[in-house]
N, C-alpha and C. Protein backbone atom coordinates (compact mmCIF):
# COMPACT_ATOMS: atom_id res chain seq x y z
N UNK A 1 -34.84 218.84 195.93
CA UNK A 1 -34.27 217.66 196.50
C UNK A 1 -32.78 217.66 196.16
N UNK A 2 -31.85 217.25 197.27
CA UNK A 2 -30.11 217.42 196.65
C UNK A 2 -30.20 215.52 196.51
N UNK A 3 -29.12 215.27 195.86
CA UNK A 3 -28.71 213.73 195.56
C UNK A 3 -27.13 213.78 195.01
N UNK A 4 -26.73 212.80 195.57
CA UNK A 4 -25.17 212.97 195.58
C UNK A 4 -24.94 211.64 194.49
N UNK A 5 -23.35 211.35 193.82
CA UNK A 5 -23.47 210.67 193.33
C UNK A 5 -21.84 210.70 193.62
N UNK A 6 -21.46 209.37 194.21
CA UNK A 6 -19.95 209.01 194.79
C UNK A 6 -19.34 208.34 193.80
N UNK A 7 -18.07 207.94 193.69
CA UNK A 7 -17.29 207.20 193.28
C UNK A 7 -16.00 206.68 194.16
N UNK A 8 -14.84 205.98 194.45
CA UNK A 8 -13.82 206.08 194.91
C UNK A 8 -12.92 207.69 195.26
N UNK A 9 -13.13 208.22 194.08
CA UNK A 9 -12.54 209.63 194.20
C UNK A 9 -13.03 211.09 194.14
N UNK A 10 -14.47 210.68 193.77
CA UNK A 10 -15.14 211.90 193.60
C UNK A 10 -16.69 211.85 194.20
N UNK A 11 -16.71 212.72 194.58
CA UNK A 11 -18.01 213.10 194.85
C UNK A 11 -19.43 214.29 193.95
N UNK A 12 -19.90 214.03 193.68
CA UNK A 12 -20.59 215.17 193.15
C UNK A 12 -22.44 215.61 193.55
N UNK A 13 -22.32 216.95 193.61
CA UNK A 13 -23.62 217.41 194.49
C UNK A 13 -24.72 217.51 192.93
N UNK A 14 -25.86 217.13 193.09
CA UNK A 14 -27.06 217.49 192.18
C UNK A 14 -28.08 217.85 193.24
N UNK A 15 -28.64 218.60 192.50
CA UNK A 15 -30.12 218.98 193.15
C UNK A 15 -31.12 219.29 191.58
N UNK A 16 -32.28 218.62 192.09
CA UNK A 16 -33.21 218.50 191.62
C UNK A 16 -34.52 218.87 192.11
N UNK A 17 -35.48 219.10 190.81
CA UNK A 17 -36.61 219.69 190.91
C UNK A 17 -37.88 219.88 190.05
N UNK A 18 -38.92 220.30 190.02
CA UNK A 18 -39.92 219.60 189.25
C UNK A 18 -40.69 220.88 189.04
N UNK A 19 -41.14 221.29 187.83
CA UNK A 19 -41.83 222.23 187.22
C UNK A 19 -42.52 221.88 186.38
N UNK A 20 -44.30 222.05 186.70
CA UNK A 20 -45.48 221.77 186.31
C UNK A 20 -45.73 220.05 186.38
N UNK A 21 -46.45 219.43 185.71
CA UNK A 21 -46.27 218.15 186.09
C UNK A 21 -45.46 217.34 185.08
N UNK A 22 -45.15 217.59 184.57
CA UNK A 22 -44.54 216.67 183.38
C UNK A 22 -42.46 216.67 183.52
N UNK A 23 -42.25 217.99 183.76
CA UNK A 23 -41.17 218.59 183.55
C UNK A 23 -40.31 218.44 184.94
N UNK A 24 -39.18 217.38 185.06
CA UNK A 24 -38.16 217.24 186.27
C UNK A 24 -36.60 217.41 185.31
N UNK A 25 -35.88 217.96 186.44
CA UNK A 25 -34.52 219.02 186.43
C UNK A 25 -33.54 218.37 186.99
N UNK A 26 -32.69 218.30 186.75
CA UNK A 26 -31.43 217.92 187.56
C UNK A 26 -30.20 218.68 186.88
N UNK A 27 -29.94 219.52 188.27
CA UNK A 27 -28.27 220.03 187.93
C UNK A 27 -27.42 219.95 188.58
N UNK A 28 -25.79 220.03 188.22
CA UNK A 28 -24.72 219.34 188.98
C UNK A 28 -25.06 220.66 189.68
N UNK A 29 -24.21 220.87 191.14
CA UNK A 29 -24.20 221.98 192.11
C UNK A 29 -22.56 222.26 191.93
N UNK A 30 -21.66 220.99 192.32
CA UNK A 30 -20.34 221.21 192.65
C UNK A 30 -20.05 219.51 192.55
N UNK A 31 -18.60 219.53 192.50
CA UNK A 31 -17.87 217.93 192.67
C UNK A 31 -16.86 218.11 193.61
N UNK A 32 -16.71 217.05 194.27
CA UNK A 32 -15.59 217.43 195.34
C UNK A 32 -14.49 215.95 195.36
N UNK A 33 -13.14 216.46 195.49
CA UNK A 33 -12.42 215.23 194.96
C UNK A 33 -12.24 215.00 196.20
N UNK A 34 -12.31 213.25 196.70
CA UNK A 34 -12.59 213.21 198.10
C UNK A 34 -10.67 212.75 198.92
N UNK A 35 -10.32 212.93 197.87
CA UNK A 35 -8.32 212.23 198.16
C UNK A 35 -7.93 213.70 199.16
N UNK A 36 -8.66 214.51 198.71
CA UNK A 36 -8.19 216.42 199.60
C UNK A 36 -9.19 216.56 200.58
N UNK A 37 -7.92 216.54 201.79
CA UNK A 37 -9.12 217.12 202.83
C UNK A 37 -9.36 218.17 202.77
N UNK A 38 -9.74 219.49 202.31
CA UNK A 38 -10.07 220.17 201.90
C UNK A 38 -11.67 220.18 201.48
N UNK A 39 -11.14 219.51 199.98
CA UNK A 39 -12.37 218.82 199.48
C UNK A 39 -13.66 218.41 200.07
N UNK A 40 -13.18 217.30 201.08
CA UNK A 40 -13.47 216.30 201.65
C UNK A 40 -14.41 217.50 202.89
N UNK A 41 -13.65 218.02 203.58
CA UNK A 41 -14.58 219.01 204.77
C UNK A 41 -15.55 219.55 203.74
N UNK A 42 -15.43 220.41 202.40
CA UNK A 42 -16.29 221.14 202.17
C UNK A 42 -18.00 220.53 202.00
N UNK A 43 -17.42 219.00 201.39
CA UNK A 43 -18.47 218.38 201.00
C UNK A 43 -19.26 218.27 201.91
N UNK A 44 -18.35 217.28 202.93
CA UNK A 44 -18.92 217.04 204.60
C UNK A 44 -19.92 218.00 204.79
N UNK A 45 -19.04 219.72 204.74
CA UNK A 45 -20.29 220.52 205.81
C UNK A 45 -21.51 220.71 204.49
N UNK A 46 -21.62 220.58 203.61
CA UNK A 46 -22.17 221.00 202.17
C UNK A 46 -23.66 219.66 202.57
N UNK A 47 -23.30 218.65 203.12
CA UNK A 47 -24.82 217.88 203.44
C UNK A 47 -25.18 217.68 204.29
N UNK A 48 -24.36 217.87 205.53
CA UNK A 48 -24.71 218.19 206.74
C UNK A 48 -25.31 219.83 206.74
N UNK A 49 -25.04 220.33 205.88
CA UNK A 49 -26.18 221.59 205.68
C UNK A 49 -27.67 221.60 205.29
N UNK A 50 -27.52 220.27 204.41
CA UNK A 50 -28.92 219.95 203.89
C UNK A 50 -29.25 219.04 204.39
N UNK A 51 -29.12 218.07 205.54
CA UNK A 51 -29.81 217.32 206.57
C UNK A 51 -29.84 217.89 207.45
């Protein structure tokens, strides 16, 4: 599962996941500072990849 977590200036990618029944994961992927368009496209195409 991916899950994002915003702020005014930042963005950041997690994805998460679950091993055996007890045991759930979460790791950052990437952060993207959203003031750079740059930034800002990579993120864009980065969840429009995963929707």
């Amino acid at each position: 599962m991916a899950d994002t977590a915003m702020d005014n200036n930042v963005a950041q990618l997690y994805i998460s996941w679950k091993e055996g029944d007890l045991n759930y994961y979460l790791q950052r992927v990437d952060a993207f500072l959203l003031s750079s368009p740059e930034h800002f496209k990579n993120f864009r195409n980065q969840v429009r990849d995963i929707l």
